[in-house]
Protein backbone atom coordinates (compact mmCIF):
# COMPACT_ATOMS: atom_id res chain seq x y z
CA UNK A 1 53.00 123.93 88.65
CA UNK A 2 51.32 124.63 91.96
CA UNK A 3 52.58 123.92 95.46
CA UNK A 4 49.71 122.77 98.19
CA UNK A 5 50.63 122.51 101.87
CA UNK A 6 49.09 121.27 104.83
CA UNK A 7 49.51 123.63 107.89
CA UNK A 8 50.23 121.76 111.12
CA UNK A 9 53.78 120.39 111.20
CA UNK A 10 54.97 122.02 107.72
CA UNK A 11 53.93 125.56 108.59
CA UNK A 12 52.65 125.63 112.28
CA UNK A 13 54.38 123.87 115.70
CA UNK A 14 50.26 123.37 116.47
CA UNK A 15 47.62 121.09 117.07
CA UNK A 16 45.28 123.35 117.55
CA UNK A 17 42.05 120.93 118.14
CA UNK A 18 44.61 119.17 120.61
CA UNK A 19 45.73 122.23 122.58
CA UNK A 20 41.78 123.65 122.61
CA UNK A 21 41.25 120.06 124.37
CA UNK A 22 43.69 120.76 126.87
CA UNK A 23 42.60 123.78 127.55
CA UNK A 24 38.93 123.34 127.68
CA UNK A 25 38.25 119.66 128.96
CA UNK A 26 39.26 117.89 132.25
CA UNK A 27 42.62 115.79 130.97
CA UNK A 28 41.97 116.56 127.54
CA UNK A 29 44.99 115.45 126.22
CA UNK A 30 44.65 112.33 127.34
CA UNK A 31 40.98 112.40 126.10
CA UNK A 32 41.99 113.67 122.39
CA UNK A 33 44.68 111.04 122.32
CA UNK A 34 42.57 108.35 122.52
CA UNK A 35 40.46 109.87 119.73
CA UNK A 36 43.21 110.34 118.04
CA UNK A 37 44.71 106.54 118.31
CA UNK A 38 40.55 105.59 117.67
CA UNK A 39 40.70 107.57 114.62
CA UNK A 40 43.95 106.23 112.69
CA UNK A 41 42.51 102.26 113.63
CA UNK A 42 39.21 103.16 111.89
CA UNK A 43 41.12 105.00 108.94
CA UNK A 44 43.89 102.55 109.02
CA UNK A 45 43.12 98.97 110.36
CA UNK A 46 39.65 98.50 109.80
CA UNK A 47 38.97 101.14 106.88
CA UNK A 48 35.63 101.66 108.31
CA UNK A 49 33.66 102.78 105.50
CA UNK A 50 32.44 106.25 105.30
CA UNK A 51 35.60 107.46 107.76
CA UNK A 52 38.58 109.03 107.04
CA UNK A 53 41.68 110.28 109.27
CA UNK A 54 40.95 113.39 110.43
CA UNK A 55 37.36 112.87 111.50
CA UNK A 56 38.73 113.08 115.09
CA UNK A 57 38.04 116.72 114.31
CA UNK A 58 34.02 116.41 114.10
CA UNK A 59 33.99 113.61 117.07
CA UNK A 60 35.38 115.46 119.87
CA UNK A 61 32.81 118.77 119.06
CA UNK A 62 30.61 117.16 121.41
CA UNK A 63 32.31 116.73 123.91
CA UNK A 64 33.81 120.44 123.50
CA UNK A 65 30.26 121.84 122.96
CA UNK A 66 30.12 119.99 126.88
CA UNK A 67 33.09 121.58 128.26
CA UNK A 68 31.84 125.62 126.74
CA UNK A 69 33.34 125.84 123.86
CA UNK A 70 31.85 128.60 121.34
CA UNK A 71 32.75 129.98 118.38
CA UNK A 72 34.28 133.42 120.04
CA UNK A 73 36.73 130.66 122.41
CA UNK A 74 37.98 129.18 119.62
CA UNK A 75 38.91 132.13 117.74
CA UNK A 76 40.47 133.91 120.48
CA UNK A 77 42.52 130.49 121.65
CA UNK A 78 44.00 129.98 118.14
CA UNK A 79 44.74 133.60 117.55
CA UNK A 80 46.51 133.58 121.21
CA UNK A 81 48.90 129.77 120.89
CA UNK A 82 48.95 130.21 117.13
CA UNK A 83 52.66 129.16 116.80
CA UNK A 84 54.63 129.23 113.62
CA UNK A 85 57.37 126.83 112.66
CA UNK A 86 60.58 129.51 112.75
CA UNK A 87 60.91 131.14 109.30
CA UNK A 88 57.72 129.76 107.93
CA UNK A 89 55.62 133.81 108.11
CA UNK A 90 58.53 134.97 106.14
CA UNK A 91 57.92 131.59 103.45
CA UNK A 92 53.88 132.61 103.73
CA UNK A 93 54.58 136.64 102.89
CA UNK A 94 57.16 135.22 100.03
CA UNK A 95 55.08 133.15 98.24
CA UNK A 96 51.26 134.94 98.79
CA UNK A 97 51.27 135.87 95.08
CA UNK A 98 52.47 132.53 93.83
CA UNK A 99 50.47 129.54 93.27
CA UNK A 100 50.53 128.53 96.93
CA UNK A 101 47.55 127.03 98.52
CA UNK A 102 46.88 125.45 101.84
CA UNK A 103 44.92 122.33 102.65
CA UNK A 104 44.51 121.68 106.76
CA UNK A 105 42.20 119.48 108.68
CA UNK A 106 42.55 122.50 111.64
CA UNK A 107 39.16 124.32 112.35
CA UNK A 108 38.35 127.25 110.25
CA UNK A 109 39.47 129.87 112.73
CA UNK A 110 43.09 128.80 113.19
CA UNK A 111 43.50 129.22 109.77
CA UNK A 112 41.72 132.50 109.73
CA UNK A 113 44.44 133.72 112.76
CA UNK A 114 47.13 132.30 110.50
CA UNK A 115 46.26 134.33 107.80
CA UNK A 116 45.81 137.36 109.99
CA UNK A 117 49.26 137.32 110.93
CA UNK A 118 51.09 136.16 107.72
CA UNK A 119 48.68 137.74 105.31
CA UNK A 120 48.23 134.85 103.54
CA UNK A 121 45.28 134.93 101.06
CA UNK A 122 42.02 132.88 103.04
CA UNK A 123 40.65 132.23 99.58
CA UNK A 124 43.81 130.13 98.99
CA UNK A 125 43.32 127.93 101.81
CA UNK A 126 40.92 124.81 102.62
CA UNK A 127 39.71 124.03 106.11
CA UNK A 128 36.93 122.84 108.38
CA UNK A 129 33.79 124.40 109.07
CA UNK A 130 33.33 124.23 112.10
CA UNK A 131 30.35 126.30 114.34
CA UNK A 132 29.43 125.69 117.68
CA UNK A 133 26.01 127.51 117.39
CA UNK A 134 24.82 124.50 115.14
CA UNK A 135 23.36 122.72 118.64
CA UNK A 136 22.04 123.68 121.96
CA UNK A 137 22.52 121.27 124.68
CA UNK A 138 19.63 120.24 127.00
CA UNK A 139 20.94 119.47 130.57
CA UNK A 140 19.38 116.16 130.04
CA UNK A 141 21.52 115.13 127.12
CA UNK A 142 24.66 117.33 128.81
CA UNK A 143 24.15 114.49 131.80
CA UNK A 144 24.41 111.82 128.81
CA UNK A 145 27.49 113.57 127.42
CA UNK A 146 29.14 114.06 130.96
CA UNK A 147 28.70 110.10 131.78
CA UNK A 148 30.08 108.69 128.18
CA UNK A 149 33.23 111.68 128.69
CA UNK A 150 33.90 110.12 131.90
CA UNK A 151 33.42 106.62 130.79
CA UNK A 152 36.07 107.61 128.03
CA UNK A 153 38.76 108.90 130.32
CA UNK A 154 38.19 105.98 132.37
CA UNK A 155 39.21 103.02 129.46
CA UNK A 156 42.73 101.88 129.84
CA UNK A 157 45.15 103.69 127.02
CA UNK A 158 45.44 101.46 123.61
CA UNK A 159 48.18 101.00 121.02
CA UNK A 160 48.12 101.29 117.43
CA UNK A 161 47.61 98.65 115.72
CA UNK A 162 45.41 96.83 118.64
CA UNK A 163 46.17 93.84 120.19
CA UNK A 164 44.73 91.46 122.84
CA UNK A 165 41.50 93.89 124.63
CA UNK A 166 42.64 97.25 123.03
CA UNK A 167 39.89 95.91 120.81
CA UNK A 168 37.10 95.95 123.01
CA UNK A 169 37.94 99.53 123.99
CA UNK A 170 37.45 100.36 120.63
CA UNK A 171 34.44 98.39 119.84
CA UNK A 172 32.36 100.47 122.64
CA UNK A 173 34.34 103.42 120.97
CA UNK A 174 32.32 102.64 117.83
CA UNK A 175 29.24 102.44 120.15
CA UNK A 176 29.51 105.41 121.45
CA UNK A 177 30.60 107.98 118.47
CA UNK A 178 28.22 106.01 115.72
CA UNK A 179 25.36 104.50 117.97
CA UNK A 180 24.49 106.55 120.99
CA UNK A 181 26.63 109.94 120.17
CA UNK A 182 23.94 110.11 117.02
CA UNK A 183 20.33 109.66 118.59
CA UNK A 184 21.45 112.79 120.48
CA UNK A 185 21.13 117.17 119.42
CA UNK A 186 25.16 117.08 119.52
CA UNK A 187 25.39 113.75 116.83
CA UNK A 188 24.57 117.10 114.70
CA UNK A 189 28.16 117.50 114.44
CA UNK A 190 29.05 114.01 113.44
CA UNK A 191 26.54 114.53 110.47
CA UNK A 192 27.45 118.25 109.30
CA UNK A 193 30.67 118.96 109.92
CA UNK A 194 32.90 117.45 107.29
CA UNK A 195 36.75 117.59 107.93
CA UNK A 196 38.95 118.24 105.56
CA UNK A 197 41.46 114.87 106.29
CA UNK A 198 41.87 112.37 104.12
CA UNK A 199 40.34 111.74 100.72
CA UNK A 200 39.11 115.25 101.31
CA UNK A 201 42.68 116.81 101.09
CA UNK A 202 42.81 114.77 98.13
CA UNK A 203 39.77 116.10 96.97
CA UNK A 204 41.16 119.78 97.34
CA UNK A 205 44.16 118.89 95.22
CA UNK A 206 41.79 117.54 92.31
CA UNK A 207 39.42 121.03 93.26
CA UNK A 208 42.96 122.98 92.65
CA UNK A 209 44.00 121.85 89.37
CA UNK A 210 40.76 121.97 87.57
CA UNK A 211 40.71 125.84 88.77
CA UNK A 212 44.05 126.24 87.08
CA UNK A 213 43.69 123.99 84.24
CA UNK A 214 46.96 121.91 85.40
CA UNK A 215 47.15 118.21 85.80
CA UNK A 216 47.72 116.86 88.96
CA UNK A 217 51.56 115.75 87.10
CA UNK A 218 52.07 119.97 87.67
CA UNK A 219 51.28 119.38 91.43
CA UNK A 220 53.74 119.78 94.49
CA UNK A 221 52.05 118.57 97.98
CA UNK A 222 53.69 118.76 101.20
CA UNK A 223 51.98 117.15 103.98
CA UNK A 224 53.50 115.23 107.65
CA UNK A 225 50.44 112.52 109.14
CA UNK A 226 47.64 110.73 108.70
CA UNK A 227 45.54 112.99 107.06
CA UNK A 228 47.77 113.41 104.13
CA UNK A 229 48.09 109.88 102.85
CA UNK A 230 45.86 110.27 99.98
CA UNK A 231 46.85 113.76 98.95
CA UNK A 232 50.56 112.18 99.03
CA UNK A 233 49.45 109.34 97.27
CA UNK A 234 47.47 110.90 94.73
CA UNK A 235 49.96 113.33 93.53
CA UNK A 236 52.96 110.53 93.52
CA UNK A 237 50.67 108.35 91.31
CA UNK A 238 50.30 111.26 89.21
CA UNK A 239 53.54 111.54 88.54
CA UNK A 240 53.88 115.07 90.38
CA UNK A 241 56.07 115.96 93.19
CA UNK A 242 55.32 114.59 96.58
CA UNK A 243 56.94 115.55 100.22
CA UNK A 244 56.85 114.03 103.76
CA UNK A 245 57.75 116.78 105.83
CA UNK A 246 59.16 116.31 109.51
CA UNK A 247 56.71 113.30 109.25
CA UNK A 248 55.25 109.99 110.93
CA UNK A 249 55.40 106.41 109.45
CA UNK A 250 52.08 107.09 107.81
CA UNK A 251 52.90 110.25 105.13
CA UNK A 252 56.41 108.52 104.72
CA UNK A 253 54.74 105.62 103.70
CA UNK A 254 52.98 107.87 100.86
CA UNK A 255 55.07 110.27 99.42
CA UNK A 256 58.46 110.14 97.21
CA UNK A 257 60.50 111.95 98.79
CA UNK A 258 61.08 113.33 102.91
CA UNK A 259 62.59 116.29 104.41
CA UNK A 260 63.49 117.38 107.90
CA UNK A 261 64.09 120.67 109.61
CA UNK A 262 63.40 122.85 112.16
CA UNK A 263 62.96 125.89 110.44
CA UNK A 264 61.13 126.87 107.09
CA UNK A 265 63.36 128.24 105.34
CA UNK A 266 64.35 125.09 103.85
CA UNK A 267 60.73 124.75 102.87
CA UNK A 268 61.00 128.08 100.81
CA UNK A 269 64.19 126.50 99.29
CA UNK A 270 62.29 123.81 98.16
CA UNK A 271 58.92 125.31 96.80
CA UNK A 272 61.80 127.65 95.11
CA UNK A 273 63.34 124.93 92.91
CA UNK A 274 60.19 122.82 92.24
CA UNK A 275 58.98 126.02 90.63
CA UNK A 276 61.74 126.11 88.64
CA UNK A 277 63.36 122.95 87.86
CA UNK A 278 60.09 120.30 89.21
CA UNK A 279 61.41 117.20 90.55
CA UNK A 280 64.74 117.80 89.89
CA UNK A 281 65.06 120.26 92.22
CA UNK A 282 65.33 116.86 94.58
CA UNK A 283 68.56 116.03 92.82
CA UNK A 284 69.93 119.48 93.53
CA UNK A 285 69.12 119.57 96.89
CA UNK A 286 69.64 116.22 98.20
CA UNK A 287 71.21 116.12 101.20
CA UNK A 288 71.63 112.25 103.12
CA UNK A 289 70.34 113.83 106.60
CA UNK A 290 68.18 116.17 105.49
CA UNK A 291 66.31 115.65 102.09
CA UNK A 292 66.34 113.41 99.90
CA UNK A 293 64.23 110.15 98.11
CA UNK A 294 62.31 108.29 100.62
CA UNK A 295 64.12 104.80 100.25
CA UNK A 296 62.15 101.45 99.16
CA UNK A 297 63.85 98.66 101.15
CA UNK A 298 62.53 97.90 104.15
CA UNK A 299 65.18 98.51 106.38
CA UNK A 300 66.66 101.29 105.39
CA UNK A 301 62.85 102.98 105.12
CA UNK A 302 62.43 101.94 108.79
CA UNK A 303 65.82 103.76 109.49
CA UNK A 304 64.58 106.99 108.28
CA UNK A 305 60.96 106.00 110.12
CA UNK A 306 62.87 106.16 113.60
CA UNK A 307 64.81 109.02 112.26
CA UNK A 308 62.00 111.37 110.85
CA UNK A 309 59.61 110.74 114.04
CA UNK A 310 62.12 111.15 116.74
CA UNK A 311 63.43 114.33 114.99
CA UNK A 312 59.06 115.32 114.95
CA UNK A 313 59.02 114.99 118.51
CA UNK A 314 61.67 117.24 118.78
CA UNK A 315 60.31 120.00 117.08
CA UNK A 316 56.82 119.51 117.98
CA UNK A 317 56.95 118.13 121.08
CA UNK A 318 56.27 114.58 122.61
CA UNK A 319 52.36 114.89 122.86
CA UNK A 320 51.70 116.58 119.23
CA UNK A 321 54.96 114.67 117.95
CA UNK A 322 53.37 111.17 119.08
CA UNK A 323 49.73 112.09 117.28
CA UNK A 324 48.73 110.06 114.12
C-alpha cells in the first residue's frame, strides 16, 4: 500500500499561487479568481481539449512575469506565508520513511520550503516547474500585457457554471490566454510549463505504483478540489482507497469516502489504519460528522456538499475556501 497526498488543503492552509497574486499584482485576488472560475469552466463545462484544472498555474505566469516576479520572489514568499494545517509537520516527520508521497499543483518552490521545514523527502514529492528566467519581456509586449491585465480586472465577476453573458467574458478569456497571450515571448509559459493538476496527478499515481510494483488497488489518495478529480477517480475505480479531505463539490464528487478537520492529526490516524487494515480502517473510524462514506443519494450528498465547503471556508478562509 502507498498513501499519496496533495498539499494545499490536506497538508497546508495555502494557496500559494493565490497569495503570490495578492502580493505581487494590483487586486490580484480578484484577478486569480477569475482565472480560477475560467479554469474549472474549461476543465469542467466545456472540457476544452488539451486543458486540465490546474492550468490556472501556467496562465497567470505572464501576468506575474509583468508585475516582477522572479524566481528568488517566489522562493522567499513561500518560505515566509508557508502555513501548515495544525499538526500536519508532526504527520510529515512521522511518516518520511513510509511510503508517503506528495502530488501538488503548487510551484516547485513552495514545496521545496515545505520540505525545508518538515524534512520531508523532495524526491517523494511531484510539483510544477516553474522558472521565471524562461522569458524576457520587451517593454513593447509589457505594454500588450499591461492593457489585456487591465482589460481583465475590468470584466464583470462570473459564476460557475455560466449563465446569460458570463459567457462572453469567457469567450474573450479564450482569446486572450490561447490567441493573443501565444503570438507573444511570455505565451512561452503557456507552452512549457506543465502543471501538475488534473490527469497529471493522475499520471503521478500511475508513475508511483509502477516504481513500487503495486497496483493502483494498493493505493490511498487524499486530495480536496479540482485538481484531484482524476487522481480520486482513478484510484476509486481501481478499487483502492480514495479521500475527499475538507473538500469542494468537485473531489466529493470523486472519491469514496470524505473527512473533515481542522487539524492533521486525524489525517495521521487515517494513513495509520489504511496501512494496516486498507479500507476497513473506514469502518473503524467512521464517525457521522467527521468521516465516513461519501453518501450516493442526492440529497443527502448535497447535505454533506454544504457541510464539507462551509466547514473549508472555515479553515481556509473565504477567498482560498471559495477557489475551485
Amino acid at each position: 500500500m502507498f498513501l499519496a497526498f496533495d498539499c494545499e488543503g490536506p497538508i497546508t492552509l495555502n494557496d500559494n499561487a493565490f497569495e503570490f497574486c495578492k502580493a505581487l499584482l494590483p487586486r490580484g485576488d480578484t484577478f486569480f479568481t477569475k482565472i480560477s472560475r475560467f479554469d474549472d469552466y474549461l476543465a469542467d463545462i466545456k472540457k476544452k481539449s488539451g486543458y486540465k484544472a490546474g492550468d490556472t498555474l501556467k496562465l497567470i505566469l505572464p501576468f506575474l512575469k509583468l508585475f516582477g516576479a522572479d524566481n528568488e520572489k517566489l522562493r522567499e514568499f513561500s518560505r515566509k506565508t508557508l502555513l501548515f494545517l495544525p499538526g500536519a509537520i508532526e504527520f510529515l516527520k512521522e511518516f518520511r520513511d513510509k511510503p508517503l508521497y506528495i502530488i501538488s499543483t503548487s510551484y516547485k518552490p513552495y514545496l521545496e520550503a515545505l520540505c525545508e521545514v518538515s524534512g520531508f523527502p523532495m524526491e517523494r514529492v511531484f510539483c510544477t516547474e516553474v522558472d521565471f528566467d524562461l522569458i524576457n519581456l520587451s517593454k513593447a509586449e509589457e505594454k500588450i500585457l499591461k492593457k489585456l491585465f487591465d482589460e481583465i480586472q475590468e470584466m464583470p465577476s462570473f459564476e460557475i457554471p455560466p449563465a446569460g453573458q458570463d459567457y462572453a467574458v469567457l469567450d474573450r478569456l479564450e482569446e486572450i490566454f490561447f490567441e493573443e497571450i501565444p503570438k507573444l515571448e511570455a505565451g512561452k509559459f503557456l507552452k512549457v510549463v506543465n502543471p501538475v493538476g488534473g490527469k497529471e496527478k493522475a499520471r503521478a499515481c500511475m508513475q508511483i505504483a509502477k516504481a513500487l510494483n503495486l497496483p493502483l488497488q494498493n493505493a490511498f489518495y487524499c486530495g480536496d478540489s479540482i485538481t484531484d478529480t482524476e487522481a480520486l477517480q482513478l484510484i476509486k475505480e481501481a478499487g483502492g482507497i480514495s479521500l475527499a479531505f475538507n473538500a469542494n463539490r468537485y473531489a466529493l464528487k470523486s472519491a469514496e469516502f470524505f473527512a473533515l478537520s481542522e487539524n492533521a492529526r486525524l489525517l495521521g490516524e487515517i494513513a495509520k489504519m489504511v496501512l494496516e487494515k486498507g479500507r476497513d480502517a473506514f469502518i473503524i473510524l467512521s464517525d457521522e460528522e467527521k468521516i465516513g462514506k461519501i453518501p450516493e443519494d442526492k440529497e443527502s450528498f448535497e447535505e454533506l456538499v454544504k457541510k464539507s465547503e462551509s466547514f473549508r471556508k472555515k479553515v481556509r478562509g473565504v477567498q482560498i475556501g471559495a477557489l475551485g
